[in-house]
PDB file of N, CA and C in Angstrom:
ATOM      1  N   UNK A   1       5.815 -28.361 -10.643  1.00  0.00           N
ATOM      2  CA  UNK A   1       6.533 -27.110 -10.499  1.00  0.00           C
ATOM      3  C   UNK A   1       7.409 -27.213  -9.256  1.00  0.00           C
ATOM      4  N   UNK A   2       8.782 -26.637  -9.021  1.00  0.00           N
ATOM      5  CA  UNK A   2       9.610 -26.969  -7.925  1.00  0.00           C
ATOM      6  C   UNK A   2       9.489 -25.824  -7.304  1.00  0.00           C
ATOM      7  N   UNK A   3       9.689 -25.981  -5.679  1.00  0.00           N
ATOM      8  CA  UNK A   3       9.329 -25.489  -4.735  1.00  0.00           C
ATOM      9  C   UNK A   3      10.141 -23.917  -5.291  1.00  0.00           C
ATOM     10  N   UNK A   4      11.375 -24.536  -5.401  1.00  0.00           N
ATOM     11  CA  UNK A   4      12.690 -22.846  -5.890  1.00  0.00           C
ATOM     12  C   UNK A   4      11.729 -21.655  -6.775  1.00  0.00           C
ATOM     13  N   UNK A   5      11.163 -22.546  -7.443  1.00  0.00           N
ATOM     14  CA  UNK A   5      10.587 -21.499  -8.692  1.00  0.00           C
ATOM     15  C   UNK A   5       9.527 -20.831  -8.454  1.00  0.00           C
ATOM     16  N   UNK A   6       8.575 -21.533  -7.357  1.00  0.00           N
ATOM     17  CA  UNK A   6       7.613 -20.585  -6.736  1.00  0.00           C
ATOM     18  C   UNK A   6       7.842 -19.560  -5.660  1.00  0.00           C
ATOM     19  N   UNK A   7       8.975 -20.350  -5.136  1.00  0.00           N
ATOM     20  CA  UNK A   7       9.770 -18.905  -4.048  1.00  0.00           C
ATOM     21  C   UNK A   7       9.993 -17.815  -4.599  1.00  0.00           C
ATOM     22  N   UNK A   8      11.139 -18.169  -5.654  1.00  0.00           N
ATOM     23  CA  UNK A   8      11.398 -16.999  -6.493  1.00  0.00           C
ATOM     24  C   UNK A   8      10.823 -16.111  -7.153  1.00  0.00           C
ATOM     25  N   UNK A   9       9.585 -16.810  -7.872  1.00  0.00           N
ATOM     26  CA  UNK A   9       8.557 -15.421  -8.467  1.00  0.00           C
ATOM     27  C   UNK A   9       7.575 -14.819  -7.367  1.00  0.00           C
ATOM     28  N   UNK A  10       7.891 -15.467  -6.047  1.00  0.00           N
ATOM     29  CA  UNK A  10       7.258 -14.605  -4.829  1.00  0.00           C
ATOM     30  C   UNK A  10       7.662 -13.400  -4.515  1.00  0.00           C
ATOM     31  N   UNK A  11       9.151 -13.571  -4.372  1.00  0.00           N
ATOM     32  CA  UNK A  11      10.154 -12.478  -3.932  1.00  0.00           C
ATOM     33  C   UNK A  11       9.946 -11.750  -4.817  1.00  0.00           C
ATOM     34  N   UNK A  12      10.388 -11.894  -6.481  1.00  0.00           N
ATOM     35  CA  UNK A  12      10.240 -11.602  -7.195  1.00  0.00           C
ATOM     36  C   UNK A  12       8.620  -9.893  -7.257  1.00  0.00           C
ATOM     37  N   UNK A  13       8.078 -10.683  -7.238  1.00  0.00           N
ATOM     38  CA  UNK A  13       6.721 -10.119  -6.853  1.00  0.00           C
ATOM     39  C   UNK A  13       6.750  -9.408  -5.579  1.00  0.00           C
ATOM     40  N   UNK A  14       6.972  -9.475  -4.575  1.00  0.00           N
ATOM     41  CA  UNK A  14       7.346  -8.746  -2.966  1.00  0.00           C
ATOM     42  C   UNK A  14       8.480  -7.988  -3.290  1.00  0.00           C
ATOM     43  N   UNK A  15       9.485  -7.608  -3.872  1.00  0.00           N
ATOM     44  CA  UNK A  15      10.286  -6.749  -4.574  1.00  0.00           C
ATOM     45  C   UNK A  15       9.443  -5.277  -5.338  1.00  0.00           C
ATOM     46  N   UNK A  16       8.953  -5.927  -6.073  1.00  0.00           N
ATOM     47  CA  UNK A  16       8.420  -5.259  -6.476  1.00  0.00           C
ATOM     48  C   UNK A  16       7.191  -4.427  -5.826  1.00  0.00           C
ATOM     49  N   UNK A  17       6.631  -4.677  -5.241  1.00  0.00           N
ATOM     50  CA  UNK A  17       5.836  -4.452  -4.799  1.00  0.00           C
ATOM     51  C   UNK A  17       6.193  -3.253  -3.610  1.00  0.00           C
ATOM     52  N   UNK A  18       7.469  -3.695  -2.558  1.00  0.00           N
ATOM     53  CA  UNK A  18       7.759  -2.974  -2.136  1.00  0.00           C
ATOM     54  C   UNK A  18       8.384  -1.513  -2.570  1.00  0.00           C
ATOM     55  N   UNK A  19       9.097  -1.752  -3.924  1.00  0.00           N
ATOM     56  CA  UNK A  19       9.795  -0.617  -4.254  1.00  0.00           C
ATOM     57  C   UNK A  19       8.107   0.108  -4.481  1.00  0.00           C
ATOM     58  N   UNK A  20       7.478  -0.386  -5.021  1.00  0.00           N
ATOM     59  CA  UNK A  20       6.296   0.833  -5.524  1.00  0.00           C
ATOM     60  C   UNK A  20       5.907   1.136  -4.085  1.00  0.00           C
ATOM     61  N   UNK A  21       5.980   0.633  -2.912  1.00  0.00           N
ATOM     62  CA  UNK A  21       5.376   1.214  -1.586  1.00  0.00           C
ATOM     63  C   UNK A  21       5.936   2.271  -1.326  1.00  0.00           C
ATOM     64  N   UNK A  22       7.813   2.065  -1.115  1.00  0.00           N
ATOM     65  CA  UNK A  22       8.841   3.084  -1.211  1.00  0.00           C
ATOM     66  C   UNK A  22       8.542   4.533  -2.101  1.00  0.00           C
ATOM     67  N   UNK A  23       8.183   4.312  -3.308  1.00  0.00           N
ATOM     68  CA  UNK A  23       7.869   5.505  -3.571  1.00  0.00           C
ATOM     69  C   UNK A  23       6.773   6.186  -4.064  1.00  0.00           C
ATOM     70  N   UNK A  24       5.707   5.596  -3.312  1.00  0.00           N
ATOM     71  CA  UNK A  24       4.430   6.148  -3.196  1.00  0.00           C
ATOM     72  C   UNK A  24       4.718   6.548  -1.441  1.00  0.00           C
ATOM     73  N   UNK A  25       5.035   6.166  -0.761  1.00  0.00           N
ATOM     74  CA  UNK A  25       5.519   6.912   0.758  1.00  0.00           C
ATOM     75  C   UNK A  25       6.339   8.333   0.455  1.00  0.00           C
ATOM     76  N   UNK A  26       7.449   7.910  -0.475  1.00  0.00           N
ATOM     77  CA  UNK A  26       8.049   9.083  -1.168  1.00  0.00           C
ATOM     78  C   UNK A  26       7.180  10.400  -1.503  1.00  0.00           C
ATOM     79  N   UNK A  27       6.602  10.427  -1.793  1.00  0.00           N
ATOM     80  CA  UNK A  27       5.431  11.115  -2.566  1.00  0.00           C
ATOM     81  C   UNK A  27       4.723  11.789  -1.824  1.00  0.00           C
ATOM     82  N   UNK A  28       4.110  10.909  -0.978  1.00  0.00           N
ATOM     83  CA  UNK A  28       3.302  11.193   0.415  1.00  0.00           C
ATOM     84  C   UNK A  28       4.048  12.173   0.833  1.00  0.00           C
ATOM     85  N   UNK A  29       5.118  12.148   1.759  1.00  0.00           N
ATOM     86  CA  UNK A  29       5.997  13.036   2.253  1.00  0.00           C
ATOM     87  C   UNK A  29       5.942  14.226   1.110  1.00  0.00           C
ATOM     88  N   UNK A  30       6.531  14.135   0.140  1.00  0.00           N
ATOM     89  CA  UNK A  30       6.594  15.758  -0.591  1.00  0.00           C
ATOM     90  C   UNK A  30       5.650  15.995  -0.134  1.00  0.00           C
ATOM     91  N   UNK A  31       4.255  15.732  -0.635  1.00  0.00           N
ATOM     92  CA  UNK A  31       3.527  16.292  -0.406  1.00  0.00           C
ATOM     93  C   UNK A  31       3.028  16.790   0.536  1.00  0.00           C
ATOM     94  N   UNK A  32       3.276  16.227   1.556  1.00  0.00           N
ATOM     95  CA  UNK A  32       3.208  16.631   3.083  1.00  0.00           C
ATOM     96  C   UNK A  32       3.966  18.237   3.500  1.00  0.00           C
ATOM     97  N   UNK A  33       5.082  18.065   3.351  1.00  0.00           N
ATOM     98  CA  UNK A  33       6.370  19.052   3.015  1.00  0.00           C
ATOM     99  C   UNK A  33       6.059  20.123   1.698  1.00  0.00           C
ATOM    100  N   UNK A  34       5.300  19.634   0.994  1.00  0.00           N
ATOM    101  CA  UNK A  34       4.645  20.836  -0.096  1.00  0.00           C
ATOM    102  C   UNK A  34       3.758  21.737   0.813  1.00  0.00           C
ATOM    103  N   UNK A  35       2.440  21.105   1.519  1.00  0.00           N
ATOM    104  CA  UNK A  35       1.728  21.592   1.625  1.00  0.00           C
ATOM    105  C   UNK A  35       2.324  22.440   2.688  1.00  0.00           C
ATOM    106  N   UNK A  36       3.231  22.085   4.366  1.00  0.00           N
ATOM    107  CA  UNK A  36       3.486  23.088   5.204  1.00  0.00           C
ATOM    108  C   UNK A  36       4.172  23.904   4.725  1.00  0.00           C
ATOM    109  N   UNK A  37       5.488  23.896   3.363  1.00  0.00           N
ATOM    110  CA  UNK A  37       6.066  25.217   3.091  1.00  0.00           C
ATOM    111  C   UNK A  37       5.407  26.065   1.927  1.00  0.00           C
ATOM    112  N   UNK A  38       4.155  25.440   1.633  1.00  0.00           N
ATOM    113  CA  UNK A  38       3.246  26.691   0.666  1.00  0.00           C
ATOM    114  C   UNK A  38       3.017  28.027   1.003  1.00  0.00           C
ATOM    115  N   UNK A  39       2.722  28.560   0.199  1.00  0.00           N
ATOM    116  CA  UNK A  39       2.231  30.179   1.259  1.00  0.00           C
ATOM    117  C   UNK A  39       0.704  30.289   0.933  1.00  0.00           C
ATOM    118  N   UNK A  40      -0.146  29.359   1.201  1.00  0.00           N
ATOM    119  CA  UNK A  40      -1.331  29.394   1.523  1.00  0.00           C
ATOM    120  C   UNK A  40      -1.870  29.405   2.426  1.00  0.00           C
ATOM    121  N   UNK A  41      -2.897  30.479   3.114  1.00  0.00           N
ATOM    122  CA  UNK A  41      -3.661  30.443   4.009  1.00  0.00           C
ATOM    123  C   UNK A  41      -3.517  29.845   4.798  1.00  0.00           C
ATOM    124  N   UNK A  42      -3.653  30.293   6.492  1.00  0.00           N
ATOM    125  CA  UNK A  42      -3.657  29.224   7.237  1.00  0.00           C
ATOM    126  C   UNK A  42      -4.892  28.098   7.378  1.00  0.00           C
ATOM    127  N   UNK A  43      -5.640  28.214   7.438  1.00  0.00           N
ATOM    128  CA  UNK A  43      -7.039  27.074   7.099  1.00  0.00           C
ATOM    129  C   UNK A  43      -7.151  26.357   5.780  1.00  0.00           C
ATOM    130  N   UNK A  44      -6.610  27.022   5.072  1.00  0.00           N
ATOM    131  CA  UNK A  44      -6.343  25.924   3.893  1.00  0.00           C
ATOM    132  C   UNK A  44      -5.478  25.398   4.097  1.00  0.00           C
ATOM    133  N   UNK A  45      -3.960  25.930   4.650  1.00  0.00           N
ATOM    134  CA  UNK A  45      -2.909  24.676   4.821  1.00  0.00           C
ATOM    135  C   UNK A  45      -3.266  23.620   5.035  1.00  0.00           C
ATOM    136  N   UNK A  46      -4.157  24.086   6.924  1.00  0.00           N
ATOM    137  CA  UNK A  46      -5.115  23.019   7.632  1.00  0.00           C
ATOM    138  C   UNK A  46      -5.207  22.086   7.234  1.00  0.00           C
ATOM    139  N   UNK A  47      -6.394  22.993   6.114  1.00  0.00           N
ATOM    140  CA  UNK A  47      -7.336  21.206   5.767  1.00  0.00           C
ATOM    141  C   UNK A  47      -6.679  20.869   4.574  1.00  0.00           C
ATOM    142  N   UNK A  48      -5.629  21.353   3.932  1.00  0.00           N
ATOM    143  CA  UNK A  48      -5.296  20.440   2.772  1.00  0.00           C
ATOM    144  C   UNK A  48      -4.213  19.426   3.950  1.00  0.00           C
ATOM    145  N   UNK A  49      -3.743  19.835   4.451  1.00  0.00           N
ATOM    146  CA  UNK A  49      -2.468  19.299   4.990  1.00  0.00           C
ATOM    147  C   UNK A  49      -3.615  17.689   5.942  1.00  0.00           C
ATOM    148  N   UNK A  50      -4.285  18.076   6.296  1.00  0.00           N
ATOM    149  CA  UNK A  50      -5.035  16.927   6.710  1.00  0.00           C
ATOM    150  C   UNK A  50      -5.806  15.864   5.586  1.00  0.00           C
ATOM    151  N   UNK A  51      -5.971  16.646   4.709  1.00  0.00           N
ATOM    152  CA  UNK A  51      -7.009  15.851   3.148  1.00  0.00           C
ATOM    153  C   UNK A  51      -5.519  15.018   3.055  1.00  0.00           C
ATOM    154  N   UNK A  52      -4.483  15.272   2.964  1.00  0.00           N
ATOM    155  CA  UNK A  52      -3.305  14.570   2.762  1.00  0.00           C
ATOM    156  C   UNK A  52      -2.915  13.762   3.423  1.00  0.00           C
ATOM    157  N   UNK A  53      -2.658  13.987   4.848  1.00  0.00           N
ATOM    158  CA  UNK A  53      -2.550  13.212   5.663  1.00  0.00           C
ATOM    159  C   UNK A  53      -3.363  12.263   6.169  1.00  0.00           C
ATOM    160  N   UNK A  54      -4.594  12.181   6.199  1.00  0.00           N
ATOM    161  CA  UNK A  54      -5.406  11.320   6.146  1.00  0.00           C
ATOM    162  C   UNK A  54      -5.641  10.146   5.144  1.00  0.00           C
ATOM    163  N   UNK A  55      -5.735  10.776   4.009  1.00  0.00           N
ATOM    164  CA  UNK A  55      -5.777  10.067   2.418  1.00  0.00           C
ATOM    165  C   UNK A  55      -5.019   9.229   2.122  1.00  0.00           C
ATOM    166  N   UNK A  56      -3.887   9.573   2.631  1.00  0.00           N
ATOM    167  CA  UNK A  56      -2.429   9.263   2.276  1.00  0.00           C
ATOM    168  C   UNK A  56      -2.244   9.472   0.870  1.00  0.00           C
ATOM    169  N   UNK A  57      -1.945   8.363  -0.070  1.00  0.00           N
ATOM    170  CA  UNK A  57      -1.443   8.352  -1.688  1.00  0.00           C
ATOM    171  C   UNK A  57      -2.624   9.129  -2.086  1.00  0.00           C
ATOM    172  N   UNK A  58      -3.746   8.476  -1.733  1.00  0.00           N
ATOM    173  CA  UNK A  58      -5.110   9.281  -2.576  1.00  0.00           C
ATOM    174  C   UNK A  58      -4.877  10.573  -2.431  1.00  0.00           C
ATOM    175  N   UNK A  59      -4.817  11.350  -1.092  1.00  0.00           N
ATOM    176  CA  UNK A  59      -4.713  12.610  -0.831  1.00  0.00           C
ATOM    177  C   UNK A  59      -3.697  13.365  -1.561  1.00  0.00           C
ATOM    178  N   UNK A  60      -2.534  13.085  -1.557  1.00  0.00           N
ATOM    179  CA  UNK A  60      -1.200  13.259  -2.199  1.00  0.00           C
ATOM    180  C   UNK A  60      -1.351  13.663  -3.606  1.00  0.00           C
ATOM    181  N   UNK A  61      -2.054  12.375  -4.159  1.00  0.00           N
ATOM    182  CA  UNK A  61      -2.417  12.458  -5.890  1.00  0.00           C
ATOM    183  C   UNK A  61      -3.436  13.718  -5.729  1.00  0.00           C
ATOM    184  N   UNK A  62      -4.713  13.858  -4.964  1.00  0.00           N
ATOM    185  CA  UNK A  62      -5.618  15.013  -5.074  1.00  0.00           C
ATOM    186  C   UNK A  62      -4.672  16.294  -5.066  1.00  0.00           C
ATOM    187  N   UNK A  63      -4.048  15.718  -4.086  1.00  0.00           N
ATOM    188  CA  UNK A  63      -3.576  17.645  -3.968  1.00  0.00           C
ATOM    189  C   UNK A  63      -2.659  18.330  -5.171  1.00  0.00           C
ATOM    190  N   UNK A  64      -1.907  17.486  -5.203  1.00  0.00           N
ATOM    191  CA  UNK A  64      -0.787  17.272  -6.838  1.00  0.00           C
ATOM    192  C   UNK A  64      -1.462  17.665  -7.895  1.00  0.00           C
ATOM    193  N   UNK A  65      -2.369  17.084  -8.042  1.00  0.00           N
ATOM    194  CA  UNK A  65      -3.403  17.529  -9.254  1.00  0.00           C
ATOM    195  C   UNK A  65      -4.486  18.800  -8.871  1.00  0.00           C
ATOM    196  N   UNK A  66      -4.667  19.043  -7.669  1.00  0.00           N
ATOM    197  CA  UNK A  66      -5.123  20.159  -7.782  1.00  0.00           C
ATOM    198  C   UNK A  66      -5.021  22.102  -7.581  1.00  0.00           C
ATOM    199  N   UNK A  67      -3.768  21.424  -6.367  1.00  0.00           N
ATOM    200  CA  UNK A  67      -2.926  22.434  -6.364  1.00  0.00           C
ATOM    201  C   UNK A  67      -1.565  23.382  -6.640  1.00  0.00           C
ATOM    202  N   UNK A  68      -0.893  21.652  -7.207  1.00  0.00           N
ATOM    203  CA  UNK A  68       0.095  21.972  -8.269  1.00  0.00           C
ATOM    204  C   UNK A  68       0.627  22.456  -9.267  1.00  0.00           C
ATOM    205  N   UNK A  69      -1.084  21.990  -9.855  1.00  0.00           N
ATOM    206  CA  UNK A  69      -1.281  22.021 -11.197  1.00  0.00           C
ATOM    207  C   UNK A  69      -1.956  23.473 -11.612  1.00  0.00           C
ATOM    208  N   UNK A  70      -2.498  24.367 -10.644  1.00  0.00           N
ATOM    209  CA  UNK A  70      -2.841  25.336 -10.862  1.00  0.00           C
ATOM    210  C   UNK A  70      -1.745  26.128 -10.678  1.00  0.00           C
ATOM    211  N   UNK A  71      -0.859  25.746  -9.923  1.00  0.00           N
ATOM    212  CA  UNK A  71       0.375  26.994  -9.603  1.00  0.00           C
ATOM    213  C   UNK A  71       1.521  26.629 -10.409  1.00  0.00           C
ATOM    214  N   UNK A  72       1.594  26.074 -11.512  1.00  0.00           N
ATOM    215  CA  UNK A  72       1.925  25.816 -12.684  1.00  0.00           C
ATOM    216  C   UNK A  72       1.390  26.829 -13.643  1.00  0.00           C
ATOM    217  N   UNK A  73       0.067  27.322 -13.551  1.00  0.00           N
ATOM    218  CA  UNK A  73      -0.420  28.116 -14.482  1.00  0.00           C
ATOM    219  C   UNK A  73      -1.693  28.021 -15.027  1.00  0.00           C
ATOM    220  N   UNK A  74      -2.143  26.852 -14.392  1.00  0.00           N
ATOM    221  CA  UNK A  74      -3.813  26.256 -14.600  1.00  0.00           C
ATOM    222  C   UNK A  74      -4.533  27.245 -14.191  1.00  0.00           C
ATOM    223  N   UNK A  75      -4.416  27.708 -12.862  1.00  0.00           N
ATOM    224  CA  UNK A  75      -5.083  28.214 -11.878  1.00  0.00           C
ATOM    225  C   UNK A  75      -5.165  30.049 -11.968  1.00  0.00           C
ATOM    226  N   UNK A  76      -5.756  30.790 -11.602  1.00  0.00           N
ATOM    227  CA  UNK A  76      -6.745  31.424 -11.604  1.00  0.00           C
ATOM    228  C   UNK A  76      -5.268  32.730 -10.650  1.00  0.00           C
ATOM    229  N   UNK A  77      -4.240  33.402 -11.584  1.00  0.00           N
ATOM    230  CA  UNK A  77      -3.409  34.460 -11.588  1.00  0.00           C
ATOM    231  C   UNK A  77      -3.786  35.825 -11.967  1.00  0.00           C
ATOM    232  N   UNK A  78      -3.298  36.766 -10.971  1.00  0.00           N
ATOM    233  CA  UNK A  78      -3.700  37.957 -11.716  1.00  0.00           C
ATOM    234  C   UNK A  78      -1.965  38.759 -12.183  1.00  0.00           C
ATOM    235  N   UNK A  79      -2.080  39.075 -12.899  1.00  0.00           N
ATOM    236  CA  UNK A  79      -0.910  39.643 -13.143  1.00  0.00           C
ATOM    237  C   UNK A  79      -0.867  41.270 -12.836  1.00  0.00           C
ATOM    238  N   UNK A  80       0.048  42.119 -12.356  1.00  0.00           N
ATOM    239  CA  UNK A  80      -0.229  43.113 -12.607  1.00  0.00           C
ATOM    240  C   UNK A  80      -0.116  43.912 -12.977  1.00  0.00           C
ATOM    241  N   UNK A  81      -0.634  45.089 -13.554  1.00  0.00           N
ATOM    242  CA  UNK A  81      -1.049  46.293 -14.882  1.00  0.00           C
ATOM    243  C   UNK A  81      -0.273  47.515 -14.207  1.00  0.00           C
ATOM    244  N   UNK A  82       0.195  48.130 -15.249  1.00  0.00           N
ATOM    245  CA  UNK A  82       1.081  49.044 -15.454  1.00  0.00           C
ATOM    246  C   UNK A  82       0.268  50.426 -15.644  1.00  0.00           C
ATOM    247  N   UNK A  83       0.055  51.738 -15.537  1.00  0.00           N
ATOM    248  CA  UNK A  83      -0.770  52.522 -16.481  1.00  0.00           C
ATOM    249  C   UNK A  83       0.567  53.908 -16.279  1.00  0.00           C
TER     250      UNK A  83
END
């Protein structure tokens, strides 16, 4: 195998790799920026804003899925009544 061809599917591979870093950092940040302009509680900002920041991607994906996804319509709305 020549030296060129193993370089190349290195880069190849480190390309890639980086773009998925790029936008899993991407991500991170929204979410970061989600959580301080929410209008949730201050102690929940807190500790979500830290579950995030700490976690990093993990945290990011938790919060996405758990707090996103309820204020989408998952989550637990009261609407209110007319009489």
């Amino acid at each position: 195998m020549e030296s060129g061809s193993v370089f190349a599917g290195f880069a190849g591979i480190m390309i890639v790799f980086w773009i998925l870093a790029l936008i899993a950092s991407i991500f991170w940040i929204w979410m970061l920026i989600d959580v301080l302009t929410s209008n949730m509680e201050g102690t929940e900002k807190i500790l979500w804003f830290l579950v995030v920041f700490f976690l990093h991607l993990l945290g990011a994906i938790i919060y996405y899925a758990v707090k996103r996804s309820s204020a989408r319509g998952g989550g637990t709305t009261t609407t209110p009544t007319t009489t």
